[in-house]
N, C-alpha and C. Protein backbone atom coordinates (compact mmCIF):
# COMPACT_ATOMS: atom_id res chain seq x y z
N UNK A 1 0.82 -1.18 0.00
CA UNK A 1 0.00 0.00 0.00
C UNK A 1 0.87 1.25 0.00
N UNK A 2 1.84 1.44 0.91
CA UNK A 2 2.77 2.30 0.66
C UNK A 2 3.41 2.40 -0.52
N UNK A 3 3.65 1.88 -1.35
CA UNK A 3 4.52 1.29 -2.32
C UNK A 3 3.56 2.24 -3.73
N UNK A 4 2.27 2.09 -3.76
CA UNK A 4 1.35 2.56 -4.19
C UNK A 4 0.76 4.08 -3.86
N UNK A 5 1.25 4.45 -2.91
CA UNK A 5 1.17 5.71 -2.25
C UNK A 5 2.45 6.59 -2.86
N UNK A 6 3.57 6.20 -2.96
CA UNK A 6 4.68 6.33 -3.26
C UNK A 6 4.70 7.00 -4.73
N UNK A 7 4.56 5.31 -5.31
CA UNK A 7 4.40 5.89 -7.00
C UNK A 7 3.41 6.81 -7.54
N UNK A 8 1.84 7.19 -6.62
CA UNK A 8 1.40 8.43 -6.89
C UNK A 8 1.87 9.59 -6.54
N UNK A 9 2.58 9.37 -5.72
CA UNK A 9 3.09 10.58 -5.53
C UNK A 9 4.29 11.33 -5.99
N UNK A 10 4.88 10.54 -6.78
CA UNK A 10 6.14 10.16 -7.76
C UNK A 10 5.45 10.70 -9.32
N UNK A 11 4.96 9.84 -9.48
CA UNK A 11 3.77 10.36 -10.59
C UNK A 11 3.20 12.16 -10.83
N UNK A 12 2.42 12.27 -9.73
CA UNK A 12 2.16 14.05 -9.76
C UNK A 12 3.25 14.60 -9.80
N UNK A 13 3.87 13.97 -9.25
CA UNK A 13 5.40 14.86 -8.99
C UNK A 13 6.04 15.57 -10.22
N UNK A 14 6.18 14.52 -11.08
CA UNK A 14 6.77 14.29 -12.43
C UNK A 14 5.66 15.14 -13.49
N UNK A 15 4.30 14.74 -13.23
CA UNK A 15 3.45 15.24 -14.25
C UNK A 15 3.69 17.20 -14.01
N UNK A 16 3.74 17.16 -12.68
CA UNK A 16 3.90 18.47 -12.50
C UNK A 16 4.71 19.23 -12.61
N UNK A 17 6.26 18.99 -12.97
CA UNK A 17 7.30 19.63 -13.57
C UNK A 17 7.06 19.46 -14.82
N UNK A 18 6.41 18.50 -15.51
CA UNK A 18 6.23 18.42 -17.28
C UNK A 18 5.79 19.45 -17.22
N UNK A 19 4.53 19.97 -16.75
CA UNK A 19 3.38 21.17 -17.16
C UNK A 19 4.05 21.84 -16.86
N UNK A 20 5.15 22.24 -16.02
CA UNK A 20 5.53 23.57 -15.81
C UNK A 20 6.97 24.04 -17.05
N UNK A 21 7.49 23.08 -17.42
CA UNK A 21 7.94 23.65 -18.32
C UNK A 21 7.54 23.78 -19.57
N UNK A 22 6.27 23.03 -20.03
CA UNK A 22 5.43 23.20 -20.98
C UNK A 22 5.08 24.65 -21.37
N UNK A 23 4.51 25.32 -19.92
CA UNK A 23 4.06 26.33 -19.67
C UNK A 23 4.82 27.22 -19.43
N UNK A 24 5.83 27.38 -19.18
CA UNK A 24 6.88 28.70 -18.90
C UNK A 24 7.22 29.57 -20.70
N UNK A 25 7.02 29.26 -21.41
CA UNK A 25 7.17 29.85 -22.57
C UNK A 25 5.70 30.70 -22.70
N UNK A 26 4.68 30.13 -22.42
CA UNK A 26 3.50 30.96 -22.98
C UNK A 26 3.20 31.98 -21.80
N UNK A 27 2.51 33.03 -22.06
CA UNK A 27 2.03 34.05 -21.51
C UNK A 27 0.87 33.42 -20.45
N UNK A 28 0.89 33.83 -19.35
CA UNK A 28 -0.32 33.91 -18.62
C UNK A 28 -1.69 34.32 -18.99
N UNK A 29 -2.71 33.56 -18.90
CA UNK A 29 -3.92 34.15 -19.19
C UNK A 29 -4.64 34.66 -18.19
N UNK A 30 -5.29 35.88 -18.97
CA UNK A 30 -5.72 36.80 -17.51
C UNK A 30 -6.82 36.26 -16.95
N UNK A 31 -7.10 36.23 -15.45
CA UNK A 31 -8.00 35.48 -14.93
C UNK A 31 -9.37 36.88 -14.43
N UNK A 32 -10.84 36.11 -14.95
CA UNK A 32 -11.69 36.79 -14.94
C UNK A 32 -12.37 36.16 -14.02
N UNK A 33 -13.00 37.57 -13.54
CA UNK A 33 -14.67 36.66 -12.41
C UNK A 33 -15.74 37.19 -12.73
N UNK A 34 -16.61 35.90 -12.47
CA UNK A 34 -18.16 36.29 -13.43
C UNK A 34 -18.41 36.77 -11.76
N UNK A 35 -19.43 37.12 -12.10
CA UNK A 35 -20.36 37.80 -10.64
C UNK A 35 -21.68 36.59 -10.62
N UNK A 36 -21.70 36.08 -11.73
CA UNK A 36 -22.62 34.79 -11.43
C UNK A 36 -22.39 33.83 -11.00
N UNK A 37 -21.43 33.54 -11.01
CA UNK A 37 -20.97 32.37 -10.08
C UNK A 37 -19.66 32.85 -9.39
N UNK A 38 -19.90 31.62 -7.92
CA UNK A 38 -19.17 32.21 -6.77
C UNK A 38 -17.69 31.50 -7.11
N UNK A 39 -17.92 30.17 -7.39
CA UNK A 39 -17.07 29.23 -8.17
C UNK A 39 -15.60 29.06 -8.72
N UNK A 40 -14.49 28.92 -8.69
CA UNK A 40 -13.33 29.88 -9.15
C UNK A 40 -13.33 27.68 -9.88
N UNK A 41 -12.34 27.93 -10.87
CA UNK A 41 -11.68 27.14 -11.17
C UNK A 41 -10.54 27.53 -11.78
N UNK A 42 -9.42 26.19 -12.18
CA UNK A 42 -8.06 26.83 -12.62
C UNK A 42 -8.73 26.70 -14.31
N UNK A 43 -8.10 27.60 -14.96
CA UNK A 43 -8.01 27.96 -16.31
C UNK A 43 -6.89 26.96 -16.93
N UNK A 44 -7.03 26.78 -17.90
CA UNK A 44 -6.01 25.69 -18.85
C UNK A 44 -5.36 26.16 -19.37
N UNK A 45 -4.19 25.78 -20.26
CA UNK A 45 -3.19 26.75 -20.40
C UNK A 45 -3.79 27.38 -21.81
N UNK A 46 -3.10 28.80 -21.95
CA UNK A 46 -4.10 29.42 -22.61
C UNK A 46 -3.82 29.48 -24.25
N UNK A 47 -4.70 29.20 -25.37
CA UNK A 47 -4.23 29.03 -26.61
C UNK A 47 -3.48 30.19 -27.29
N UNK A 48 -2.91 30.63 -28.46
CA UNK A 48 -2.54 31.87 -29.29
C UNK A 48 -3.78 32.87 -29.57
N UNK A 49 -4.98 32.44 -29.63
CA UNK A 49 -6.46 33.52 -29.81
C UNK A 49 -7.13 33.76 -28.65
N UNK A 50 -6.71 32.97 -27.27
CA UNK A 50 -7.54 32.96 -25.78
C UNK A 50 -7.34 34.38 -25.40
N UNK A 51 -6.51 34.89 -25.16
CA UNK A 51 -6.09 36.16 -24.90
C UNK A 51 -7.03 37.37 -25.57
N UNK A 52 -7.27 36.87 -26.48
CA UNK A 52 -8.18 37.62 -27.57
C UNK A 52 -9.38 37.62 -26.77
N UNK A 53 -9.94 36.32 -27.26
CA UNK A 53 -11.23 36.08 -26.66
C UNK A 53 -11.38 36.01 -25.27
N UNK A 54 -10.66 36.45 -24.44
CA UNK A 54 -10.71 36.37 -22.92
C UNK A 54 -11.20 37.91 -22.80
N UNK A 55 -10.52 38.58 -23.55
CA UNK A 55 -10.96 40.06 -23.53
C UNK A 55 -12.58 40.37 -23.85
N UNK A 56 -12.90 39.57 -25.12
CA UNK A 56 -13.71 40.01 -25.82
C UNK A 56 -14.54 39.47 -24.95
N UNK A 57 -14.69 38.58 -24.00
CA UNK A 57 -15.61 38.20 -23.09
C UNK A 57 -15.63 38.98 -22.05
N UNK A 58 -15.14 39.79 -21.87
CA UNK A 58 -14.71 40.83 -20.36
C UNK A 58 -15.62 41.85 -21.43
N UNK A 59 -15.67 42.18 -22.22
CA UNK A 59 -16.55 43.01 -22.98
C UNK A 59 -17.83 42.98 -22.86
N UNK A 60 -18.01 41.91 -23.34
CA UNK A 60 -19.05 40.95 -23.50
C UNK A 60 -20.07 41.23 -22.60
N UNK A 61 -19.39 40.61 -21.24
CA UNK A 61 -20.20 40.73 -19.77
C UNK A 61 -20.56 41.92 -19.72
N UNK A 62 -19.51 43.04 -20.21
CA UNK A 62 -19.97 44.49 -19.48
C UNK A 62 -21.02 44.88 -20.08
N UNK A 63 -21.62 44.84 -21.71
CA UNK A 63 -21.82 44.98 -22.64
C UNK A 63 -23.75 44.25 -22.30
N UNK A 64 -22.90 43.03 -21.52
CA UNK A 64 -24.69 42.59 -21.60
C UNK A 64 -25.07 42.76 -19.63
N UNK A 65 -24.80 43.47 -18.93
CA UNK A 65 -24.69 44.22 -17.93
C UNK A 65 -24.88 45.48 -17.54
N UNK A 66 -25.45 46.41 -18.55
CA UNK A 66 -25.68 47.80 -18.26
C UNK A 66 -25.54 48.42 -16.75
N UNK A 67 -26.34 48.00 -16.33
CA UNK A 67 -26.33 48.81 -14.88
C UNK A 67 -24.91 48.27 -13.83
N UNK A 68 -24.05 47.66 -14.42
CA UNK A 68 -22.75 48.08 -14.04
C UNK A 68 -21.85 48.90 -14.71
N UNK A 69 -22.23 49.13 -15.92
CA UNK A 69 -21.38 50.25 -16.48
C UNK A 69 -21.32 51.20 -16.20
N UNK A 70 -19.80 52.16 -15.81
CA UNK A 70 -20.40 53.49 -14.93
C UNK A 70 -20.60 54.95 -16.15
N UNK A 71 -20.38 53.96 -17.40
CA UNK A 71 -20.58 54.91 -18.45
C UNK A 71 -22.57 54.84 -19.31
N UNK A 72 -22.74 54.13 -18.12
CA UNK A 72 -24.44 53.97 -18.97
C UNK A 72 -25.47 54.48 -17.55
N UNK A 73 -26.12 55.26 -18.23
CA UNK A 73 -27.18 55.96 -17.62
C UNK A 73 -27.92 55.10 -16.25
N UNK A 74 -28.27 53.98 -16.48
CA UNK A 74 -28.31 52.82 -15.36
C UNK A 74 -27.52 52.40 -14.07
N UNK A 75 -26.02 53.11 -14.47
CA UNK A 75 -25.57 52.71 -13.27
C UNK A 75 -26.08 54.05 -12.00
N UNK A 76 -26.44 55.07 -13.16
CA UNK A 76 -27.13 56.15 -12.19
C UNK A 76 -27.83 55.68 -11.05
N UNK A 77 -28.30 55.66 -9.77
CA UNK A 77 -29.67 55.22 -8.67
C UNK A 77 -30.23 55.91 -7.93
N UNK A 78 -30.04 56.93 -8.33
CA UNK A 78 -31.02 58.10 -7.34
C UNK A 78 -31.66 59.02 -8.05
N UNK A 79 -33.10 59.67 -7.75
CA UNK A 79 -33.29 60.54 -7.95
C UNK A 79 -33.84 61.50 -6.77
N UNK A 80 -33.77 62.59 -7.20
CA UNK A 80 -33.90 63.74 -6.04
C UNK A 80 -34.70 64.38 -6.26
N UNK A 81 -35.47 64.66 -4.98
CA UNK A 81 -36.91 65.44 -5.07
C UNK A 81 -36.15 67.00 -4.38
N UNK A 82 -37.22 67.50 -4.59
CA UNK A 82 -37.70 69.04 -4.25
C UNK A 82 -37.82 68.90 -2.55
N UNK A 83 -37.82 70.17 -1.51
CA UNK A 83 -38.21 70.20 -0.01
C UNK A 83 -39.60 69.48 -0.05
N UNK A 84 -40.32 69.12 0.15
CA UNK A 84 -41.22 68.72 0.69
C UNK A 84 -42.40 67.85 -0.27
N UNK A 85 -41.84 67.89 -1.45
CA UNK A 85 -42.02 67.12 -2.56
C UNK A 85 -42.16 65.96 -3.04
N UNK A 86 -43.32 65.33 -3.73
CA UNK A 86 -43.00 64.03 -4.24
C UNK A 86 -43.23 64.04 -6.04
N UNK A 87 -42.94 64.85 -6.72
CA UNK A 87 -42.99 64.89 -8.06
C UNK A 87 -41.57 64.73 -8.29
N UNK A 88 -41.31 63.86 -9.35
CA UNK A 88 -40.10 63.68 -10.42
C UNK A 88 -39.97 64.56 -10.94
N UNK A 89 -38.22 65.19 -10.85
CA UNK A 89 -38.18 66.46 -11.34
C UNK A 89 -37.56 65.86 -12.81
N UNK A 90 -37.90 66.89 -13.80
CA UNK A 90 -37.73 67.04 -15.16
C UNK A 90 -36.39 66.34 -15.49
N UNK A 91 -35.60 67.06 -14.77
CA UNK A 91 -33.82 66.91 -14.99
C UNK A 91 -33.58 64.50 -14.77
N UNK A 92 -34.37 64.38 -14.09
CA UNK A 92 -34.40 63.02 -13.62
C UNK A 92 -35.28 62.22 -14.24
N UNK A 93 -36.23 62.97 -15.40
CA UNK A 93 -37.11 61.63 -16.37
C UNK A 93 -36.07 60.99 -17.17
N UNK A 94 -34.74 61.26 -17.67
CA UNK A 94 -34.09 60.57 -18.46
C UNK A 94 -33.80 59.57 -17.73
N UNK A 95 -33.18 59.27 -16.72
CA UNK A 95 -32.93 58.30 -15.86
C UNK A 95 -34.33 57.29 -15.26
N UNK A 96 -35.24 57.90 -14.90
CA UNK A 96 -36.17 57.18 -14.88
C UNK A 96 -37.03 56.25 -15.71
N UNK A 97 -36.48 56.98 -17.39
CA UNK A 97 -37.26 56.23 -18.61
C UNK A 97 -35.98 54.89 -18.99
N UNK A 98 -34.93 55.85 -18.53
CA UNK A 98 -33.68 54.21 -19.20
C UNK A 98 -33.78 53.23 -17.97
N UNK A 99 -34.21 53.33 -16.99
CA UNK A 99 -34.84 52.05 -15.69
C UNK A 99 -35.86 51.90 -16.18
N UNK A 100 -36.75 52.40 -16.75
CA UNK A 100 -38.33 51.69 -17.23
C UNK A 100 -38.06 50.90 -18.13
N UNK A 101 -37.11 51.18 -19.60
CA UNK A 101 -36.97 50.50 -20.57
C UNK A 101 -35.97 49.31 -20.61
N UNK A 102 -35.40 49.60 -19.11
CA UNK A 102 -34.65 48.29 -18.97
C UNK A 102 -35.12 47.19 -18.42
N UNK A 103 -36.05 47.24 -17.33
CA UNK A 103 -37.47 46.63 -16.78
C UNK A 103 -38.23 46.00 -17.76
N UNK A 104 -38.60 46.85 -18.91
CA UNK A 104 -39.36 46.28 -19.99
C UNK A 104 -38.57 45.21 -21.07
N UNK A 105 -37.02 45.18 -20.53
CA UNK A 105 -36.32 44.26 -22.14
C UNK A 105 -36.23 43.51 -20.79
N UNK A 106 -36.16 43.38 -19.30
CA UNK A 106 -36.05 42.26 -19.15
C UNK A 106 -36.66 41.94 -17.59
N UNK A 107 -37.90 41.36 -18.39
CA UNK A 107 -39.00 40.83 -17.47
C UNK A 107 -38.65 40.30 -16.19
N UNK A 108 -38.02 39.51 -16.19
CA UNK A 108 -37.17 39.06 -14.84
C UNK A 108 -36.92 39.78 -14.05
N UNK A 109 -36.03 40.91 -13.85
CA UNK A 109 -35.51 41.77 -13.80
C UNK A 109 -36.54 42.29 -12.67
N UNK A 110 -35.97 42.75 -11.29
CA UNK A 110 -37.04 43.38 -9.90
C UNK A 110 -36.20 44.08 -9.13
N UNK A 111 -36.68 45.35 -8.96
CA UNK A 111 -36.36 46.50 -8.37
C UNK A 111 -36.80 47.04 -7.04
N UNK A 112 -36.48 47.54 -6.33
CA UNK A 112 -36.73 48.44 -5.20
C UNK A 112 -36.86 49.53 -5.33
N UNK A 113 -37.65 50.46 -5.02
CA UNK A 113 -37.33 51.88 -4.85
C UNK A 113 -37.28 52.22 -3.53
N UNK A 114 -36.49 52.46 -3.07
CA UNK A 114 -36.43 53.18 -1.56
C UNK A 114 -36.64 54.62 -1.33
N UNK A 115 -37.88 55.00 -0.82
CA UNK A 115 -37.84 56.51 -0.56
C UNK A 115 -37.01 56.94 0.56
N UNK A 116 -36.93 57.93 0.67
CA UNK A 116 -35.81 58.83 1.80
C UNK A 116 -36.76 60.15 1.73
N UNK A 117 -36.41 60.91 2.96
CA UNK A 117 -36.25 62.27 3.43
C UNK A 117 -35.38 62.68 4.35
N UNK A 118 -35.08 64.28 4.02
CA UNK A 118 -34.09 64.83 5.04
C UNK A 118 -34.75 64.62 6.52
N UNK A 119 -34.01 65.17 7.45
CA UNK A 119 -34.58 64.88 8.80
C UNK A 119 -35.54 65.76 9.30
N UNK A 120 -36.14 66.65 9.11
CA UNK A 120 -36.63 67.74 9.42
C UNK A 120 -38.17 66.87 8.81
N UNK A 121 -38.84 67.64 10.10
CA UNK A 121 -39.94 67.20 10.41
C UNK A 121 -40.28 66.12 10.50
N UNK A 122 -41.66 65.44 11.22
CA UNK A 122 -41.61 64.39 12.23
C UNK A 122 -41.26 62.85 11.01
N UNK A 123 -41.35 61.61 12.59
CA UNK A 123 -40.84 60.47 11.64
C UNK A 123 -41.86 60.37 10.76
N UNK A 124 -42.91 60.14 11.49
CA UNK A 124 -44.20 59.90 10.86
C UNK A 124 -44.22 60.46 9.29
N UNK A 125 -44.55 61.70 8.82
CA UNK A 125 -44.22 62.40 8.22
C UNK A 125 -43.25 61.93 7.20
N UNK A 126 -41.83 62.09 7.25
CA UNK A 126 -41.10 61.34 6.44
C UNK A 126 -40.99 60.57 6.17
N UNK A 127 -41.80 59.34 6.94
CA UNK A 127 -41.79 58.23 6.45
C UNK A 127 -42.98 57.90 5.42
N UNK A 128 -44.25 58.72 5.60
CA UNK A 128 -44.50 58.81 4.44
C UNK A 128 -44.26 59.56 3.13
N UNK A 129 -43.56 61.18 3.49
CA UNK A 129 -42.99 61.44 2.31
C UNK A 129 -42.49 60.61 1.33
N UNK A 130 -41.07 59.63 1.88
CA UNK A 130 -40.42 58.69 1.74
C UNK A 130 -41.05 57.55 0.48
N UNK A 131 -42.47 56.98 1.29
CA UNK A 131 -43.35 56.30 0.34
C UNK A 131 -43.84 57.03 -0.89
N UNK A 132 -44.11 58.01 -0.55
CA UNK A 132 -44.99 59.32 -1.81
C UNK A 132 -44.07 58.88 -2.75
N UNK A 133 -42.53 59.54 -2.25
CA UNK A 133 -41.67 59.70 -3.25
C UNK A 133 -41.04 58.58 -4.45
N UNK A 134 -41.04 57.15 -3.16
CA UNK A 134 -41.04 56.08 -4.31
C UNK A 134 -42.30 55.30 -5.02
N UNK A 135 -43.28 55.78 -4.54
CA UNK A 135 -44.46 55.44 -5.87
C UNK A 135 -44.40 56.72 -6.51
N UNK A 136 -44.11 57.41 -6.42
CA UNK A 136 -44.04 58.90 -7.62
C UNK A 136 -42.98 57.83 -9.09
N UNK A 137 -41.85 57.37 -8.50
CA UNK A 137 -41.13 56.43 -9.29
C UNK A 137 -41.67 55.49 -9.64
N UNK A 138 -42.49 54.64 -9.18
CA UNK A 138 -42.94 53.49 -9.70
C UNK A 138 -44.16 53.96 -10.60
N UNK A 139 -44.99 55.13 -10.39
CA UNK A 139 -45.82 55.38 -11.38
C UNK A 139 -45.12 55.68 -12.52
N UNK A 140 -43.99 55.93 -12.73
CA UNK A 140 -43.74 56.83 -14.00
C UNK A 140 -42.60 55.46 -14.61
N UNK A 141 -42.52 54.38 -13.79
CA UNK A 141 -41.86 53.33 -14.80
C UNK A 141 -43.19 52.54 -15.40
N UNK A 142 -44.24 52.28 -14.29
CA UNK A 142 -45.35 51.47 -15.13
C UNK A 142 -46.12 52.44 -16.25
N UNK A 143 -46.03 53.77 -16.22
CA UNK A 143 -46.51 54.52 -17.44
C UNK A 143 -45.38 53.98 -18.53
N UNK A 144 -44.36 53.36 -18.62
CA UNK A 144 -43.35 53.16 -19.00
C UNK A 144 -43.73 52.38 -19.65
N UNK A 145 -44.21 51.31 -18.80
CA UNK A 145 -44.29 49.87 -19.67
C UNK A 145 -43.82 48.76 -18.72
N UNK A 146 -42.89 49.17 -17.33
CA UNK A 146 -42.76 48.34 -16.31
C UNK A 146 -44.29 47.83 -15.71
N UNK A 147 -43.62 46.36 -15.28
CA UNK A 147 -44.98 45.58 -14.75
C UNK A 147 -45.10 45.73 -13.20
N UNK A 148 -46.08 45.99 -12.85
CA UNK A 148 -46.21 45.80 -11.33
C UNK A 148 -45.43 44.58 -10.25
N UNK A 149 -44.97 43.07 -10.41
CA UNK A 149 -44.83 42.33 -10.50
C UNK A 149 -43.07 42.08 -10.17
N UNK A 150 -42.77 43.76 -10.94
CA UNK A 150 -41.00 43.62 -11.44
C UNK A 150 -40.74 44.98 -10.11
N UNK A 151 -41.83 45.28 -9.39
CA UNK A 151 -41.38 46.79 -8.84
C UNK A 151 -41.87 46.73 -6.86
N UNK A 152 -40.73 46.71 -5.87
CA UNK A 152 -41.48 46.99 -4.49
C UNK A 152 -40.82 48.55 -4.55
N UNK A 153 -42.01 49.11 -3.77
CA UNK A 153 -41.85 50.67 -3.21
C UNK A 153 -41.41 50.23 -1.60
N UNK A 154 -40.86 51.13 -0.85
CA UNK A 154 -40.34 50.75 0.54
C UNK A 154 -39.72 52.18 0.99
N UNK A 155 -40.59 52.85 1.91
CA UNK A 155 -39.55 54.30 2.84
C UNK A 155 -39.24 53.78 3.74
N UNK A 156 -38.14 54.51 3.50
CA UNK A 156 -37.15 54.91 5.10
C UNK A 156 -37.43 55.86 5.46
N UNK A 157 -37.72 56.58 5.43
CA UNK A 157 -38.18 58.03 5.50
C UNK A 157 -36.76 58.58 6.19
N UNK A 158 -36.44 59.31 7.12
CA UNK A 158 -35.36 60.07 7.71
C UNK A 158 -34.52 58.81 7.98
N UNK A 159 -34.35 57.62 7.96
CA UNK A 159 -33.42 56.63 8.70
C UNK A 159 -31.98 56.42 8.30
N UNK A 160 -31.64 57.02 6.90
CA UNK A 160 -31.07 57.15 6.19
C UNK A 160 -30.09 58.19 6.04
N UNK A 161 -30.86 59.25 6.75
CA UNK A 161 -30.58 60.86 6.38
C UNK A 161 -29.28 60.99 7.14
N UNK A 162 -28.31 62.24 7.10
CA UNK A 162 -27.33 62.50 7.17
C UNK A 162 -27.54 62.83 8.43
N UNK A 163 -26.58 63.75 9.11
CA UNK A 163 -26.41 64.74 10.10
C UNK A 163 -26.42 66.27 9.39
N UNK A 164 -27.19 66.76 9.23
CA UNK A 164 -26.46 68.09 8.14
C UNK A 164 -27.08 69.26 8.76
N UNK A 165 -26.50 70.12 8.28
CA UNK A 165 -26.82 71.39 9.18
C UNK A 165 -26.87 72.64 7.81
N UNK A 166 -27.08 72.20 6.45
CA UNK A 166 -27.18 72.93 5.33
C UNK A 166 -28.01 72.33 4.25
N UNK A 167 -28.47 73.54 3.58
CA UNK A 167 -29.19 72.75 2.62
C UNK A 167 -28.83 71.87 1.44
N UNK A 168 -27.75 72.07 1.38
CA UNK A 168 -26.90 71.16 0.23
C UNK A 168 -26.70 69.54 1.02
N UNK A 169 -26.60 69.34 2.26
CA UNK A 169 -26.76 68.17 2.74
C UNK A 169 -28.26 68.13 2.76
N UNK A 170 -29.23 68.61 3.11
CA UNK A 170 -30.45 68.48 3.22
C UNK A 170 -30.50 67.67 1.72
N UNK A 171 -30.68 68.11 0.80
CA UNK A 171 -31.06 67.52 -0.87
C UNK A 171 -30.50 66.37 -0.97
N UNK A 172 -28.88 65.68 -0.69
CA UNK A 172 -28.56 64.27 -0.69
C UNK A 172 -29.53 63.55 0.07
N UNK A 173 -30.21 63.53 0.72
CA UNK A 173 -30.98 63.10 1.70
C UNK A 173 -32.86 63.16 0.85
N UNK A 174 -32.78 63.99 -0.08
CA UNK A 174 -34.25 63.86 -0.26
C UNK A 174 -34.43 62.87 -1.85
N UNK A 175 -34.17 61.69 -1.63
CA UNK A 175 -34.47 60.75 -2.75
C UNK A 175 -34.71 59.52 -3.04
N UNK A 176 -34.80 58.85 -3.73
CA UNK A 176 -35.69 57.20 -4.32
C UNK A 176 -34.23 56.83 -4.26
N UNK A 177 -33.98 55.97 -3.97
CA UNK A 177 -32.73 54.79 -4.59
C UNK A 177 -32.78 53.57 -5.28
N UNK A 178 -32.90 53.74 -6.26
CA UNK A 178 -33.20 52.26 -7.37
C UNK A 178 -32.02 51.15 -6.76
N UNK A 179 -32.21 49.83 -6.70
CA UNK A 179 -32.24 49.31 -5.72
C UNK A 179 -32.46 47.61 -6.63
N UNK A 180 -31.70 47.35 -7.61
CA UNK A 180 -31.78 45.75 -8.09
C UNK A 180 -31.96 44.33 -7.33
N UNK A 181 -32.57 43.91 -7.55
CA UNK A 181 -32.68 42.75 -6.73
C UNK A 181 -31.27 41.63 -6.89
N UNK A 182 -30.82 40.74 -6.32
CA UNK A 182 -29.04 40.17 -6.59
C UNK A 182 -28.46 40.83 -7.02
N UNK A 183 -28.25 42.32 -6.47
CA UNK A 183 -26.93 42.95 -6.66
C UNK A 183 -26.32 43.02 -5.54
């Protein structure tokens, strides 16, 4: 039994200096992680076009991923209301229509809106502002074409809010946060 223990281990031994000098001439291939799986495995050694196509798949992903791109309107997630407000301001329908139309290419696809308010005035109060403000959002994605089905509304109302003592902190504090489901 030892004897057999031995020669496997004699064996890897050997197989494993073959591969390594096999492999010392070629380039490393760059190692990617999907976000879909948690999973790692080792990569094989990599062909003369892998390099290519290793890229073009790092593309790929980003490409069929929008709302991680920080160059696409989607990775945007907030919008900001007015003092005491629950209407979508003008400046924020573009962002609100490229989350509706992304909802609509993919049905699956389920969102949160989280309302917020600054701290000023009671909880009560902000916590329904909070709600106002994220069905103000969810009405204007299902005018969209989003399904009821793909959308929860949810305030925090002040729970969220800063410490601020100006109105420029006050406004970070007054908004929806789009909110993907497995992100």
């Amino acid at each position: 039994m030892k004897k057999s223990i031995l020669m496997s281990v004699l064996l890897a031994a050997t197989l494993a200096a073959c591969s390594n000098n096999a492999v010392k001439n070629k380039p490393a291939a760059p190692v990617v992680e999907s976000s879909k799986s948690s999973q790692t495995s080792q990569p094989s050694a990599p062909a003369k076009d892998e390099s290519a196509s290793t890229a073009s798949a790092v593309q790929t992903e980003m490409s069929v991923n929008p709302l991680k791109d920080p160059n696409n309107i989607l990775s945007k997630r907030s919008v900001y209301f007015d003092f005491d407000k629950d209407e979508v301001k003008a400046e924020f329908r573009p962002l609100v229509e490229a989350h509706a139309k992304y909802l609509v290419a993919n049905p699956n696809a389920k969102v949160i809106f989280q309302g917020n308010a600054d701290a000023r005035g009671s909880r009560e109060y902000n916590l329904s502002l909070g709600q106002r403000r994220s069905v103000a959002v969810k009405k204007a994605v299902n005018v969209l074409g989003a399904q009821d089905k793909q959308i929860e509304t949810v305030s925090y109302g002040e729970e969220k809010a800063k410490e601020c003592k100006d109105e420029t902190c006050y406004q970070q504090d007054r908004r929806v946060d789009i909110v993907y489901e497995n992100e």
